[in-house]
N, C-alpha and C. Protein backbone atom coordinates (compact mmCIF):
# COMPACT_ATOMS: atom_id res chain seq x y z
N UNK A 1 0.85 -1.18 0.00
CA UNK A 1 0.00 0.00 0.00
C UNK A 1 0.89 1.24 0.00
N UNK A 2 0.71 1.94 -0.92
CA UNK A 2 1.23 3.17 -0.90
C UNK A 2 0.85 4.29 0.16
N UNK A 3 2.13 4.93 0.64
CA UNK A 3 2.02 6.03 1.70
C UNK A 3 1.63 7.18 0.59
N UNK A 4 1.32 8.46 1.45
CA UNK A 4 1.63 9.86 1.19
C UNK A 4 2.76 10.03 -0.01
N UNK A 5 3.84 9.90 0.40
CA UNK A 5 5.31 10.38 0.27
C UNK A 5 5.26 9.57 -1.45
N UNK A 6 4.67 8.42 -1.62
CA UNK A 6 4.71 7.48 -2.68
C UNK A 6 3.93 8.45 -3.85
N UNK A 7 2.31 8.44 -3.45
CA UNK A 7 1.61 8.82 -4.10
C UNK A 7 1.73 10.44 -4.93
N UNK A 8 3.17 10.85 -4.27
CA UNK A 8 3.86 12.23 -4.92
C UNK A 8 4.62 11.87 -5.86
N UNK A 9 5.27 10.58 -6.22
CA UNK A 9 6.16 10.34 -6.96
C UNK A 9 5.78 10.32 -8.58
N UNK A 10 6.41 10.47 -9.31
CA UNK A 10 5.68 10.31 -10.76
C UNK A 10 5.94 8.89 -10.85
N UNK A 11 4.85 8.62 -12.25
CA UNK A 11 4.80 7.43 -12.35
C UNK A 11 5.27 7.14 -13.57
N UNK A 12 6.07 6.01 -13.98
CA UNK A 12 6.93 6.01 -14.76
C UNK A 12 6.69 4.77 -15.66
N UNK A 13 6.92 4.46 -17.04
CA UNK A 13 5.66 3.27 -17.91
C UNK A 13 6.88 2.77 -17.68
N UNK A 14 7.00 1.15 -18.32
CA UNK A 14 7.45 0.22 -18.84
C UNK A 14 8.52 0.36 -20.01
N UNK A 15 7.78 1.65 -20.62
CA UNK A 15 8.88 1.92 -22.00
C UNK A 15 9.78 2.38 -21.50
N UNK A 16 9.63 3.96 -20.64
CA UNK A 16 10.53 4.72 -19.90
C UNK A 16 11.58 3.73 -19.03
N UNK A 17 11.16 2.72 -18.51
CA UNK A 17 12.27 2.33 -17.45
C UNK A 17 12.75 1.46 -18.33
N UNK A 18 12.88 0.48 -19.45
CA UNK A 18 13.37 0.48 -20.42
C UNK A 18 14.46 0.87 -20.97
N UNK A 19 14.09 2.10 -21.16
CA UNK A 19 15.64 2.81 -22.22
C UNK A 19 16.46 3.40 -20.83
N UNK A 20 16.59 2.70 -19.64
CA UNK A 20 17.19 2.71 -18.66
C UNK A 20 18.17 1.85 -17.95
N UNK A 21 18.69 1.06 -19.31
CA UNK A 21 19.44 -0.01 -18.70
C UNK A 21 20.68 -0.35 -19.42
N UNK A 22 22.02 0.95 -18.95
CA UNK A 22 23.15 0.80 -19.07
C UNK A 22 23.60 0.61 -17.46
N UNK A 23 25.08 0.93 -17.67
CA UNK A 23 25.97 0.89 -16.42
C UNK A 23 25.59 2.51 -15.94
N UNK A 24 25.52 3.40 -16.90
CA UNK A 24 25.60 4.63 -16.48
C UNK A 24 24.27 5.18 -16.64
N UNK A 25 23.25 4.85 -16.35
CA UNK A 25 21.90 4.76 -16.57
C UNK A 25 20.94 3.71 -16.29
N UNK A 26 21.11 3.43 -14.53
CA UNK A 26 20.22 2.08 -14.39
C UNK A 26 19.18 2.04 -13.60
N UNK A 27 18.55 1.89 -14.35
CA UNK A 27 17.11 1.98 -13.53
C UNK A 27 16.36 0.38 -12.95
N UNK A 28 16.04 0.39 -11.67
CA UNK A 28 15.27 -1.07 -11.95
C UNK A 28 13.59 -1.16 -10.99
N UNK A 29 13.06 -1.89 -11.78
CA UNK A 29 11.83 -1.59 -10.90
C UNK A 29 11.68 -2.90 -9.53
N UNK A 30 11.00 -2.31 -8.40
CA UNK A 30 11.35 -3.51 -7.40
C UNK A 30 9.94 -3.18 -6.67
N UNK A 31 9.00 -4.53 -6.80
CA UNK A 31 7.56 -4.08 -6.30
C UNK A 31 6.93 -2.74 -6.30
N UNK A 32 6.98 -2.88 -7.95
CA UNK A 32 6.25 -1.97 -8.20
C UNK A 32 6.66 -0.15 -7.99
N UNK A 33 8.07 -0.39 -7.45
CA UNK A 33 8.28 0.86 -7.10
C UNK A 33 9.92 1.07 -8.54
N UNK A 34 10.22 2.41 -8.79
CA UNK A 34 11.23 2.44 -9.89
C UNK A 34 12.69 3.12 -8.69
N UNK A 35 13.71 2.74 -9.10
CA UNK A 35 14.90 3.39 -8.48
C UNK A 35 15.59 3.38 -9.60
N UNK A 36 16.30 4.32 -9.19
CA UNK A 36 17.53 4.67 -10.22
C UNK A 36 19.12 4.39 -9.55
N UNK A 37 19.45 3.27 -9.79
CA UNK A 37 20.59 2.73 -8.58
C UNK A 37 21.82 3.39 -9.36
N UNK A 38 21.86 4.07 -10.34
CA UNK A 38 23.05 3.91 -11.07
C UNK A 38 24.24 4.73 -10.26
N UNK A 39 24.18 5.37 -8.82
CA UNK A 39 25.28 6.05 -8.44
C UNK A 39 25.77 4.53 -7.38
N UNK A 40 24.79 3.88 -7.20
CA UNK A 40 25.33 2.97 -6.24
C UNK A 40 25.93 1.72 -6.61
N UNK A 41 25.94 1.57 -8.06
CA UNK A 41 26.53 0.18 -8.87
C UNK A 41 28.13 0.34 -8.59
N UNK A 42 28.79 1.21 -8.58
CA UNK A 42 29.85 0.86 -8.18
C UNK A 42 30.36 0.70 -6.61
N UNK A 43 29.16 0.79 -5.85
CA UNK A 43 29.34 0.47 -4.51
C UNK A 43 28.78 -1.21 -4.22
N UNK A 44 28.29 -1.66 -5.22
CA UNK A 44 27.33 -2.99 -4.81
C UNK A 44 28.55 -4.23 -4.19
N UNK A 45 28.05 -4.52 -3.36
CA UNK A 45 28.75 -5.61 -2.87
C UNK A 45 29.44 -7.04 -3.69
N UNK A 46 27.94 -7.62 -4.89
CA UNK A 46 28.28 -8.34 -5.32
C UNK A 46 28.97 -7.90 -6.81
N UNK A 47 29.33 -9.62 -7.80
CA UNK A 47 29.36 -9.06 -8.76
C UNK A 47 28.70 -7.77 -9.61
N UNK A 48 29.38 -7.21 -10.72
CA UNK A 48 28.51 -6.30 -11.18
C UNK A 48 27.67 -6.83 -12.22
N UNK A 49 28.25 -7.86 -12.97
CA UNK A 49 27.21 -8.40 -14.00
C UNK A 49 25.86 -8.72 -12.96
N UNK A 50 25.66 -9.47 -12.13
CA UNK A 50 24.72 -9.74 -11.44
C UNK A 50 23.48 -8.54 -11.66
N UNK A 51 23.88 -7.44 -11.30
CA UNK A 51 22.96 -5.98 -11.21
C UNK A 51 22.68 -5.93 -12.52
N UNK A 52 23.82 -5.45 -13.33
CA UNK A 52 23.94 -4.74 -14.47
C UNK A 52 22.30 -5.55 -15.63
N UNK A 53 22.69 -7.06 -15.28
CA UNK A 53 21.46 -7.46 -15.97
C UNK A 53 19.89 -7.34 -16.02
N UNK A 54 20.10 -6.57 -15.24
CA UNK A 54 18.29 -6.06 -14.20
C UNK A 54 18.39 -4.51 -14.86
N UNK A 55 19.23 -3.92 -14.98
CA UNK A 55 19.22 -2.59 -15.15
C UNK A 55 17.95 -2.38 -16.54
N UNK A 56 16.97 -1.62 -16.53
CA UNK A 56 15.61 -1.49 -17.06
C UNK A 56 14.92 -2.45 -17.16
N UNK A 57 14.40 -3.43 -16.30
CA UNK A 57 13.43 -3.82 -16.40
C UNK A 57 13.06 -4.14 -15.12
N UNK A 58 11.82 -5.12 -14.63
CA UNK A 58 11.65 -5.14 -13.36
C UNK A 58 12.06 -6.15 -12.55
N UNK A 59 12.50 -5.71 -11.32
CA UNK A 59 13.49 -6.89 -10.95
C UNK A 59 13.09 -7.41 -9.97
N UNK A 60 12.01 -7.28 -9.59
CA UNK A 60 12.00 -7.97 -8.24
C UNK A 60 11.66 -9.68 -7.77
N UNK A 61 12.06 -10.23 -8.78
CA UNK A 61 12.47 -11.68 -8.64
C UNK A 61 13.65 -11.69 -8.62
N UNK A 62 14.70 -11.13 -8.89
CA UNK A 62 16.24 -10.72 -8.34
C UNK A 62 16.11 -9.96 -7.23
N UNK A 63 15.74 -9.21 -6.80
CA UNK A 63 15.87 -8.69 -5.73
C UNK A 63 15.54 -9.92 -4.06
N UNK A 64 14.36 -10.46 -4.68
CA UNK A 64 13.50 -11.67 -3.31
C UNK A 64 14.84 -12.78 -3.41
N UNK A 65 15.74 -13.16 -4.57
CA UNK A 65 16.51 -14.07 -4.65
C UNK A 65 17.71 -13.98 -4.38
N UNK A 66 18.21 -13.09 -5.00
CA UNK A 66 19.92 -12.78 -5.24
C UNK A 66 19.91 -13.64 -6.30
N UNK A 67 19.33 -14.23 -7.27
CA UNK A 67 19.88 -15.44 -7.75
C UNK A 67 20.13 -16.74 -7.47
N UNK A 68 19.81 -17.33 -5.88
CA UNK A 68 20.42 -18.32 -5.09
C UNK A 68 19.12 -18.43 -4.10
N UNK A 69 18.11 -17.99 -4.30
CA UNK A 69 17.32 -17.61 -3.36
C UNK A 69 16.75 -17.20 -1.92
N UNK A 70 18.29 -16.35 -1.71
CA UNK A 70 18.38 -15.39 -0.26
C UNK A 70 17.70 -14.27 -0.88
N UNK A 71 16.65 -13.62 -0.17
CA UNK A 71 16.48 -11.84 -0.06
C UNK A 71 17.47 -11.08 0.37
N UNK A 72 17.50 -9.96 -0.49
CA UNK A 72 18.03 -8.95 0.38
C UNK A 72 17.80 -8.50 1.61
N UNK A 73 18.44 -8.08 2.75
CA UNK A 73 18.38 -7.91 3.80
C UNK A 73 17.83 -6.44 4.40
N UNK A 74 17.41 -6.62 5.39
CA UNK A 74 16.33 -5.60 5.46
C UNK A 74 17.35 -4.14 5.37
N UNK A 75 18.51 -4.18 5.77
CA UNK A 75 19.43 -2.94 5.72
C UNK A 75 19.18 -2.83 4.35
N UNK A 76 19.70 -3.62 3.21
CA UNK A 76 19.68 -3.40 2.22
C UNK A 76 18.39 -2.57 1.52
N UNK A 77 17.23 -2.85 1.78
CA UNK A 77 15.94 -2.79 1.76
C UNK A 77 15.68 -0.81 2.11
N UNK A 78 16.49 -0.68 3.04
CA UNK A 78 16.55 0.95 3.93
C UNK A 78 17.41 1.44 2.61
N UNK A 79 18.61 0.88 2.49
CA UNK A 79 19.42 1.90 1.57
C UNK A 79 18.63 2.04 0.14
N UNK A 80 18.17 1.14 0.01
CA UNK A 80 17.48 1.10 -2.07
C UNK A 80 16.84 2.12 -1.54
N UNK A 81 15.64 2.15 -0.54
CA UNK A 81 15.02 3.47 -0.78
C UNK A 81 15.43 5.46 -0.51
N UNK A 82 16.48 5.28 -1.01
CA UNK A 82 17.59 6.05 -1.20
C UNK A 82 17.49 6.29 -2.81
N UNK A 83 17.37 5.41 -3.41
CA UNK A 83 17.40 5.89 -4.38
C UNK A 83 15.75 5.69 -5.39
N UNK A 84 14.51 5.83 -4.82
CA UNK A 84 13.38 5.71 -4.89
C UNK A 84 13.29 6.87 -5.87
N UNK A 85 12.84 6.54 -7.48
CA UNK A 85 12.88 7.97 -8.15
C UNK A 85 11.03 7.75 -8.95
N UNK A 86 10.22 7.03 -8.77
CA UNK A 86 8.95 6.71 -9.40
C UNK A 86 7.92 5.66 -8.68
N UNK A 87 7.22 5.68 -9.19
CA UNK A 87 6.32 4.18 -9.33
C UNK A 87 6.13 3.68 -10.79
N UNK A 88 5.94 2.31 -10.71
CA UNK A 88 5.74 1.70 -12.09
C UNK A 88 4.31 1.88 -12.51
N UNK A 89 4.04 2.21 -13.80
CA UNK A 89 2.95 1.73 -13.90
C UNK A 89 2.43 0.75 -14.64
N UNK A 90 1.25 0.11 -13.56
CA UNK A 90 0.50 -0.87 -13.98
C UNK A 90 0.23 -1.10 -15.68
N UNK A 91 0.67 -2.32 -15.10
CA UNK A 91 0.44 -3.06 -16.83
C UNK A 91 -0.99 -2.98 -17.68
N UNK A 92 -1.73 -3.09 -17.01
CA UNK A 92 -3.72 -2.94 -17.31
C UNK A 92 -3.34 -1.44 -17.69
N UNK A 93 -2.63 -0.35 -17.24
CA UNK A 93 -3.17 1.09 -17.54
C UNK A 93 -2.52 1.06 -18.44
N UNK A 94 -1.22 0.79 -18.77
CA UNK A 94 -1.03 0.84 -20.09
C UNK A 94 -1.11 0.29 -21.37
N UNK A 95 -1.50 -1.18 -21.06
CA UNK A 95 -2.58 -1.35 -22.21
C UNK A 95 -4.00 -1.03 -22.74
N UNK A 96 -4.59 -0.21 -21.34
CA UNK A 96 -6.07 0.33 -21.91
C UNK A 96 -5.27 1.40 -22.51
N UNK A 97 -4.03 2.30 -21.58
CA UNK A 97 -3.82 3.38 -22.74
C UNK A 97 -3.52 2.95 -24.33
N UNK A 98 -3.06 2.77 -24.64
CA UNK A 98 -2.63 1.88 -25.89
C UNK A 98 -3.41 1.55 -26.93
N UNK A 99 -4.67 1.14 -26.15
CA UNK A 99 -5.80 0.71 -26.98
C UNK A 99 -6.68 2.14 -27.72
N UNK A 100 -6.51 3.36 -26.77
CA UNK A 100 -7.42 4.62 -27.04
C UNK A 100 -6.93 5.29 -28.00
């Protein structure tokens, strides 16, 4: 459920987070919410290919897993929203848009 603080954020399509997935331009979506991690990829703990492959699209089956199926840890969880820059939007709204 979205707070206050959420429902200020713009909301950002599928296409947009998309053309968001270099090293120097990474965007990833994680339940529904969009971040823009790209100042923190060179701080990430793990490999970088690991990230880099999530960069524009939505990741949050990488995120619940790591790949190995550990979650990220709730610290981890505090820092991403650090870099909280949207919400996604729903797949239904943008195919009714689409259709009009």
């Amino acid at each position: 459920m979205a707070d206050e603080a959420d429902e200020a954020l713009p909301v950002i399509t599928q296409e947009e987070l998309a053309r968001h997935d270099q090293p120097e331009d990474c965007w990833k979506a994680i339940h529904g919410k969009v971040y823009d991690i790209t100042d923190y990829l060179p701080r990430h703990p793990g490999p970088p290919a690991l990230v880099l492959h999530w960069c524009g699209q939505e990741s949050t089956e990488a995120w619940e897993t790591k790949g190995y199926g550990m979650p990220h840890s709730d610290a981890a969880g505090i820092l991403l929203e650090d870099y909280l820059i949207g919400i996604l939007e729903e797949e239904e709204a943008s195919a009714d848009r689409q259709q009009d």
